[in-house]
N, C-alpha and C. Protein backbone atom coordinates (compact mmCIF):
# COMPACT_ATOMS: atom_id res chain seq x y z
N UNK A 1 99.07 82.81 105.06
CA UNK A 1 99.26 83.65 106.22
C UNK A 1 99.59 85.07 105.77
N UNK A 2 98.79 85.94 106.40
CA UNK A 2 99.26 87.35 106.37
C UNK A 2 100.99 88.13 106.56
N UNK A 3 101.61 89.08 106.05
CA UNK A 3 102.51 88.90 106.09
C UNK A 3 102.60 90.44 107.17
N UNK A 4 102.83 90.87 108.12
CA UNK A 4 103.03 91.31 108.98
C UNK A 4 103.10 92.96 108.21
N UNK A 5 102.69 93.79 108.52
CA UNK A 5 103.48 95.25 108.09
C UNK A 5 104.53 95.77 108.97
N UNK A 6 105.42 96.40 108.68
CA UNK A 6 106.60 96.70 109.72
C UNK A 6 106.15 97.58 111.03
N UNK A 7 105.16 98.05 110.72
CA UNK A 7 104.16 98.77 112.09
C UNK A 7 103.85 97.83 112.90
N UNK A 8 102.75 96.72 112.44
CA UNK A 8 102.35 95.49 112.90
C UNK A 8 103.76 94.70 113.84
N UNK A 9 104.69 94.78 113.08
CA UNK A 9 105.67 93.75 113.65
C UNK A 9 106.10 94.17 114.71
N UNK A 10 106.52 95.41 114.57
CA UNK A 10 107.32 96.32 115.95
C UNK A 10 106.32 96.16 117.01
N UNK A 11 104.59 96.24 116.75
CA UNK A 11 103.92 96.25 117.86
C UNK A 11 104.06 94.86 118.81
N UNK A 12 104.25 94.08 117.70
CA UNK A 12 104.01 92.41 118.22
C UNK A 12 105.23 91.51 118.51
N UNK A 13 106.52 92.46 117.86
CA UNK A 13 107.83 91.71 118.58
C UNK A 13 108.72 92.73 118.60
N UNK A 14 108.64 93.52 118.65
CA UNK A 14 109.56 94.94 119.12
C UNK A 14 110.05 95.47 117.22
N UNK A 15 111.26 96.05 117.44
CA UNK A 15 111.99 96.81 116.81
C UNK A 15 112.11 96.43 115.35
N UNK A 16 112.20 97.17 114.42
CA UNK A 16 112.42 96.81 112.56
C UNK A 16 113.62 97.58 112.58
N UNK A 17 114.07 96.91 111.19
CA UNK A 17 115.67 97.79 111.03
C UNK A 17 114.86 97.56 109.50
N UNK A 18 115.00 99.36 108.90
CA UNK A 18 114.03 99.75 107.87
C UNK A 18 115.15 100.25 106.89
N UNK A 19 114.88 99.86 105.46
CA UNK A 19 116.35 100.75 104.32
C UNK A 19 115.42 101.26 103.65
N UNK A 20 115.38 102.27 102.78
CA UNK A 20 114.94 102.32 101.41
C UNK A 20 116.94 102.77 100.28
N UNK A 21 116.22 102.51 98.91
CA UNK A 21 117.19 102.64 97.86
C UNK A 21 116.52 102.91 96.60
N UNK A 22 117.47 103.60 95.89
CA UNK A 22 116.22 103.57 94.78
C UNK A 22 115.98 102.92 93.79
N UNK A 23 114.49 103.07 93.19
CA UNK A 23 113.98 101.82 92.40
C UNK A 23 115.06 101.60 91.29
N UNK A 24 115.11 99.99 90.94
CA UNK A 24 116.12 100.07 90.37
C UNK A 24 115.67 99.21 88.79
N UNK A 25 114.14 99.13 89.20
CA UNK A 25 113.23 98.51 88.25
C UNK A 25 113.14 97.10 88.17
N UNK A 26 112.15 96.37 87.83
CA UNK A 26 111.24 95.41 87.79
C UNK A 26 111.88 94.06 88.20
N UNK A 27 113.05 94.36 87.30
CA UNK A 27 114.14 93.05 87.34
C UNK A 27 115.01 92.69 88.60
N UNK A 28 115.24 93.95 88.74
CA UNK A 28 115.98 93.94 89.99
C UNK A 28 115.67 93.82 91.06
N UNK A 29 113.92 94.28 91.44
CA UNK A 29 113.43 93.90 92.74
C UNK A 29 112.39 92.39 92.40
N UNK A 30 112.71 91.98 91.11
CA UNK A 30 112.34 90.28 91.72
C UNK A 30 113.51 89.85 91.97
N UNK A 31 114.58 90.13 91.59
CA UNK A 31 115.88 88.86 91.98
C UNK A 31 115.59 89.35 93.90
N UNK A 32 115.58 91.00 93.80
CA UNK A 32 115.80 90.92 95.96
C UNK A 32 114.76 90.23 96.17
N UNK A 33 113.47 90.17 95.89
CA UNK A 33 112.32 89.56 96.34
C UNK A 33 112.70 87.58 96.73
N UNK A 34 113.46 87.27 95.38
CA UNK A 34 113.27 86.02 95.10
C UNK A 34 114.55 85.39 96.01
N UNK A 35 115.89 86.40 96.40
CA UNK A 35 116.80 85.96 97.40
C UNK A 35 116.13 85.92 98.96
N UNK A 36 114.98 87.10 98.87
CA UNK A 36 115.01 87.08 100.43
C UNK A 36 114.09 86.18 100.76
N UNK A 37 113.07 85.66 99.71
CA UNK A 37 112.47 84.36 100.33
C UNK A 37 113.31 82.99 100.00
N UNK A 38 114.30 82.93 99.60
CA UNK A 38 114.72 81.67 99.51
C UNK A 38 115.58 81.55 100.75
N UNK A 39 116.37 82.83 101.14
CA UNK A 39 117.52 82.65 102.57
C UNK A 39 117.04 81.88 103.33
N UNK A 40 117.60 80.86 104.15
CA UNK A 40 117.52 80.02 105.43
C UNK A 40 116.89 80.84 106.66
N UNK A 41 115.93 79.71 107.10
CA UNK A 41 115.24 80.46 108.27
C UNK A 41 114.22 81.06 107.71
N UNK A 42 113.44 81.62 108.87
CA UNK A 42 112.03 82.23 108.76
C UNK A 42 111.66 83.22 109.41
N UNK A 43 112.97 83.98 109.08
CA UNK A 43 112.85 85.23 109.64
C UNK A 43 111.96 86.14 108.49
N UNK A 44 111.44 87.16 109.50
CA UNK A 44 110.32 87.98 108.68
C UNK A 44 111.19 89.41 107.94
N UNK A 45 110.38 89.86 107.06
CA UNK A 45 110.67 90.60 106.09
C UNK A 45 109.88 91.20 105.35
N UNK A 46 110.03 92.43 105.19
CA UNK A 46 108.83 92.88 104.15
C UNK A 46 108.76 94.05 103.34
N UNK A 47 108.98 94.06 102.08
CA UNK A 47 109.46 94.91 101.25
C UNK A 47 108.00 95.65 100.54
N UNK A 48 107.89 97.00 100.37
CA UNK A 48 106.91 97.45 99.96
C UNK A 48 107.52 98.41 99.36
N UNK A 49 107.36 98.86 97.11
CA UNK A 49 108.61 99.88 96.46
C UNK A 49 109.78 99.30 96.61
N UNK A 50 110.21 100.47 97.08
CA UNK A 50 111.66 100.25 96.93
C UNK A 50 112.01 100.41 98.68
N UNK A 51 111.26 100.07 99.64
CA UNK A 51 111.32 100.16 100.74
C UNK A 51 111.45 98.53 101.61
N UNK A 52 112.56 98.23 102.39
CA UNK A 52 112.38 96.84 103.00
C UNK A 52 113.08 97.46 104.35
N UNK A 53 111.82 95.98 105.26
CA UNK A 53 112.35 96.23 106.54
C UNK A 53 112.67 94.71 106.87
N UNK A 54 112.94 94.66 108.11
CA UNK A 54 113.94 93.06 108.29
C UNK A 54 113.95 92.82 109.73
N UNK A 55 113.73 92.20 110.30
CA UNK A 55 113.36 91.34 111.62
C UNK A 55 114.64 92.21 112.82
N UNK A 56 115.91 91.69 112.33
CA UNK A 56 117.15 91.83 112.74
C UNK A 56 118.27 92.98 112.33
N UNK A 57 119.00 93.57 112.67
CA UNK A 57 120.19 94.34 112.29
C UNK A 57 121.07 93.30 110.78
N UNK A 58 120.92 92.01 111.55
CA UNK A 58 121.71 91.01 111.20
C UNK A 58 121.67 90.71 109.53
N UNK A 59 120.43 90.50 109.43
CA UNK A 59 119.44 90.33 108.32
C UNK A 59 119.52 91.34 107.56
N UNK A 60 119.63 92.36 108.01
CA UNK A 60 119.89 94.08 106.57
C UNK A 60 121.02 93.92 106.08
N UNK A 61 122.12 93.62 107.00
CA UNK A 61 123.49 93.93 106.71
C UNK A 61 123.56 92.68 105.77
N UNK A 62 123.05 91.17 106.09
CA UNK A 62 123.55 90.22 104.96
C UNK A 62 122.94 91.07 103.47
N UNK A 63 121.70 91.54 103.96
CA UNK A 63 120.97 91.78 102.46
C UNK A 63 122.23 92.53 101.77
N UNK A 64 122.51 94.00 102.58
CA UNK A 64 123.08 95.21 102.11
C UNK A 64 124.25 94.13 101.59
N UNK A 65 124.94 93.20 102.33
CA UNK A 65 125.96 92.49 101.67
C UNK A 65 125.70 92.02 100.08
N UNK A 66 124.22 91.30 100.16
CA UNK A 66 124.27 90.41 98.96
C UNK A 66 124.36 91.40 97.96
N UNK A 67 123.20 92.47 98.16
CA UNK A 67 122.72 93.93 96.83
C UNK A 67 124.11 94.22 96.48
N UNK A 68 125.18 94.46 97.36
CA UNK A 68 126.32 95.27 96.70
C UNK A 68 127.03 94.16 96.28
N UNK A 69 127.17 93.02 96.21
CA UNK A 69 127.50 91.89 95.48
C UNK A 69 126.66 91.79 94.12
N UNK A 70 125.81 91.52 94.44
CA UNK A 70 124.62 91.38 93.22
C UNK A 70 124.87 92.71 92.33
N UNK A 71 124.92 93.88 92.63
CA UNK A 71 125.02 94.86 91.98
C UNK A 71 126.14 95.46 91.27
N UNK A 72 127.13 94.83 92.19
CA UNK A 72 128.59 95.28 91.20
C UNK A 72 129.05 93.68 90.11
N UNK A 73 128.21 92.46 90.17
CA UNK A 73 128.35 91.37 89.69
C UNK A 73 128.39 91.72 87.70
């Protein structure tokens, strides 16, 4: 299945809550890649660079939670 672009999504279920940060290199955006498809649920998501957008408010803030966990770890 196609994975939605954050344009696409807003047209077809309203609103994105969009971050960018900066690249932090290769390693670091497979671990975000590899947390945000493993999280519970099937909520949509979609990271393009160093750019991710996220279904929910709800859903950024866990991320922004995990990154500054993950990052000061």
């Amino acid at each position: 299945m196609k994975r939605l672009t954050p344009i696409e999504h807003a047209r077809a279920k309203g609103k994105t809550v969009t971050m960018s940060m900066p690249d932090r290199g290769p390693e670091v955006r497979a671990r975000i890649i590899a947390w945000l498809e493993k999280r519970p649920g099937d909520r949509w998501f979609y990271v393009q660079g160093d750019n991710y957008a996220f279904e929910t408010a709800a859903d950024a803030a866990a991320f922004k939670q995990w990154l500054m966990d993950a990052l000061a770890a």
